[in-house]
Protein backbone atom coordinates (compact mmCIF):
# COMPACT_ATOMS: atom_id res chain seq x y z
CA UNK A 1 3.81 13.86 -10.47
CA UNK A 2 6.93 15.59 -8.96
CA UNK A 3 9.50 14.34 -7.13
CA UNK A 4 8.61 15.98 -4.46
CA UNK A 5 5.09 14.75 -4.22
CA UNK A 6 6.44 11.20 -5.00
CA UNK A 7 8.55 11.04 -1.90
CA UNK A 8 5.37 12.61 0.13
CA UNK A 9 3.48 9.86 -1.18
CA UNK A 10 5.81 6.93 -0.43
CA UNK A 11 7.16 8.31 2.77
CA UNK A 12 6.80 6.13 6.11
CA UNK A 13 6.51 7.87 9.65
CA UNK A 14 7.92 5.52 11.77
CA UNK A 15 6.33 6.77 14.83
CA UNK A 16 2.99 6.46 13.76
CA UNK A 17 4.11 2.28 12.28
CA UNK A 18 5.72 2.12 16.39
CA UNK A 19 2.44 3.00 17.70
CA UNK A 20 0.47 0.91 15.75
CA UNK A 21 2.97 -2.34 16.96
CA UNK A 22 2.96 -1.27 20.72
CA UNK A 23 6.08 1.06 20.63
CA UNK A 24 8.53 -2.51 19.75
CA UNK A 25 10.82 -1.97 17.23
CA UNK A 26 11.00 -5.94 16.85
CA UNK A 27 7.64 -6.21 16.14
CA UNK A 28 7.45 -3.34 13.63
CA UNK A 29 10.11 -4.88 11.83
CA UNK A 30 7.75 -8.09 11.52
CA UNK A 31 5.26 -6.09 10.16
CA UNK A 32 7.68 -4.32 7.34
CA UNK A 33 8.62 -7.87 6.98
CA UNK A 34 5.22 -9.37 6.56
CA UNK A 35 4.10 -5.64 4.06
CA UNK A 36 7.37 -6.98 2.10
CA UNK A 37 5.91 -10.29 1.78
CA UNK A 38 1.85 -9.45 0.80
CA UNK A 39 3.35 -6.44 -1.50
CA UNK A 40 4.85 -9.39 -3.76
CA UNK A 41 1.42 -11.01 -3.99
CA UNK A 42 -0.96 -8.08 -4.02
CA UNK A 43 1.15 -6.65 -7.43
CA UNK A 44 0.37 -9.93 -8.91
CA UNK A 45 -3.23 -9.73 -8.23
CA UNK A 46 -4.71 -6.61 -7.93
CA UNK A 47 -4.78 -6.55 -12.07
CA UNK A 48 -5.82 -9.79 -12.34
CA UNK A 49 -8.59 -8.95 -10.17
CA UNK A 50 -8.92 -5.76 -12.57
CA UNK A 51 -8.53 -7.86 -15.41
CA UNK A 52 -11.26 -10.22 -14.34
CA UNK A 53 -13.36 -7.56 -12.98
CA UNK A 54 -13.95 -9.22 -9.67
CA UNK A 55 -14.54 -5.60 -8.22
CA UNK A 56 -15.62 -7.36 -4.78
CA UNK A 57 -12.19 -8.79 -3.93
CA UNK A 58 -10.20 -5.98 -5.27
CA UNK A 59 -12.32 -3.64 -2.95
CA UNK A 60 -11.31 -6.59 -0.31
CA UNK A 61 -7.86 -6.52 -1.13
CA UNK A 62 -7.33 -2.40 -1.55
CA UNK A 63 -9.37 -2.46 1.58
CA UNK A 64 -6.46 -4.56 3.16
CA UNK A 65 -3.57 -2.65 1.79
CA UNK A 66 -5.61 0.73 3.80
CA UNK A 67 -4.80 -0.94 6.26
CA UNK A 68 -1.63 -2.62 6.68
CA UNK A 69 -0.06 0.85 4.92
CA UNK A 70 -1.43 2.57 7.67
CA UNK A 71 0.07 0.38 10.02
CA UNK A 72 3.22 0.72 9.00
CA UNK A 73 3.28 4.40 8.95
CA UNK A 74 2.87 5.08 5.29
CA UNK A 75 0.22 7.21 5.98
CA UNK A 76 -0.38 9.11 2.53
CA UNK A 77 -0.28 5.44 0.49
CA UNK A 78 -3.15 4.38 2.98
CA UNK A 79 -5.49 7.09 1.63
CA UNK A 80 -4.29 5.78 -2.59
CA UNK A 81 -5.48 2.69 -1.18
CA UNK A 82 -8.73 4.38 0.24
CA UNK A 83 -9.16 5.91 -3.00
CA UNK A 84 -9.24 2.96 -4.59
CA UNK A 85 -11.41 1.17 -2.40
CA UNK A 86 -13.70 3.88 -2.73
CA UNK A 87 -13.97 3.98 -5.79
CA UNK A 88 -14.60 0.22 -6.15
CA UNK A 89 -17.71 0.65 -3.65
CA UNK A 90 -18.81 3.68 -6.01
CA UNK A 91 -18.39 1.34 -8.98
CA UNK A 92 -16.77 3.87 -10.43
CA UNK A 93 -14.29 1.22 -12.57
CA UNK A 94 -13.47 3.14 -15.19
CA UNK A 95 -11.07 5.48 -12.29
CA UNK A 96 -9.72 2.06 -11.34
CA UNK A 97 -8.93 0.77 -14.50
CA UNK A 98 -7.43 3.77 -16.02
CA UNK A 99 -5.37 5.19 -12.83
CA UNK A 100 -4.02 0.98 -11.75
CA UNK A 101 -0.74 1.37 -13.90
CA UNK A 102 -0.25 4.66 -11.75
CA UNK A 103 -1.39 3.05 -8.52
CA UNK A 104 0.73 -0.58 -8.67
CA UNK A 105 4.01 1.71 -9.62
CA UNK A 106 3.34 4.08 -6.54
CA UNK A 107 2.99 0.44 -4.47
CA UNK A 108 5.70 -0.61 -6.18
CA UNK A 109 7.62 2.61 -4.88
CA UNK A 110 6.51 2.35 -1.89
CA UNK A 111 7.31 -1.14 -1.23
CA UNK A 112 10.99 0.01 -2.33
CA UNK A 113 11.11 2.61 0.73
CA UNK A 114 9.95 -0.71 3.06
CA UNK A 115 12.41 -3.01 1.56
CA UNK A 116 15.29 0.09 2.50
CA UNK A 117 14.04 0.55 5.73
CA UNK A 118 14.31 -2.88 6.48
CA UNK A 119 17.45 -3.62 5.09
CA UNK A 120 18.87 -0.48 7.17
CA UNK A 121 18.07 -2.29 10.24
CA UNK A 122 19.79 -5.42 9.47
């Protein structure tokens, strides 16, 4: 992956996170706050949940990320999470279990741009 597609993938339009939190800057902060907060649990157990193959609450959980990424404005991380959740309801595994490396480090990127962006406003 290129830099270039890295930042595409991790980048957050604000505009589209202010319209999902009523056009309040306070309350999209919460909800960066709150993304900061799940994105410490959620890279702890999406692989156990792959580990475990308990396919139904990963596909819960991916399903969640969708959409609180989306709600936030990182609109290109939402569809890696749809991907993911697809794939789970396609029980195609083997894409999950060989691509999750890839997908927590892109989270883990992407909860890096949050953590900036909320840290810039403080």
């Amino acid at each position: 992956m290129t830099e270039e597609q890295l930042k595409e993938l991790v980048y957050i339009n604000e505009e589209t996170g202010m319209q999902f939190c009523a056009d309040s800057r306070e309350v999209y902060m919460e909800m960066l706050e709150i993304y900061l907060e799940q994105g410490e649990e959620y890279m702890k157990k999406l692989p156990a949940l792959v580990e475990q193959k308990d396919w139904k609450n990963y596909i819960i959980t991916v399903h969640g990320l969708k959409g609180t990424s989306l709600t936030i404005g990182a609109e290109a991380f939402s569809e890696k999470a749809k991907e993911q959740e697809f794939a789970g309801k396609g029980e195609q595994y083997e894409f999950i279990e060989n691509g999750l490396s890839d997908f927590l480090a892109l989270y883990e990127k992407m909860l890096e741009a949050v953590k900036a962006l909320v840290d810039s406003e403080k």
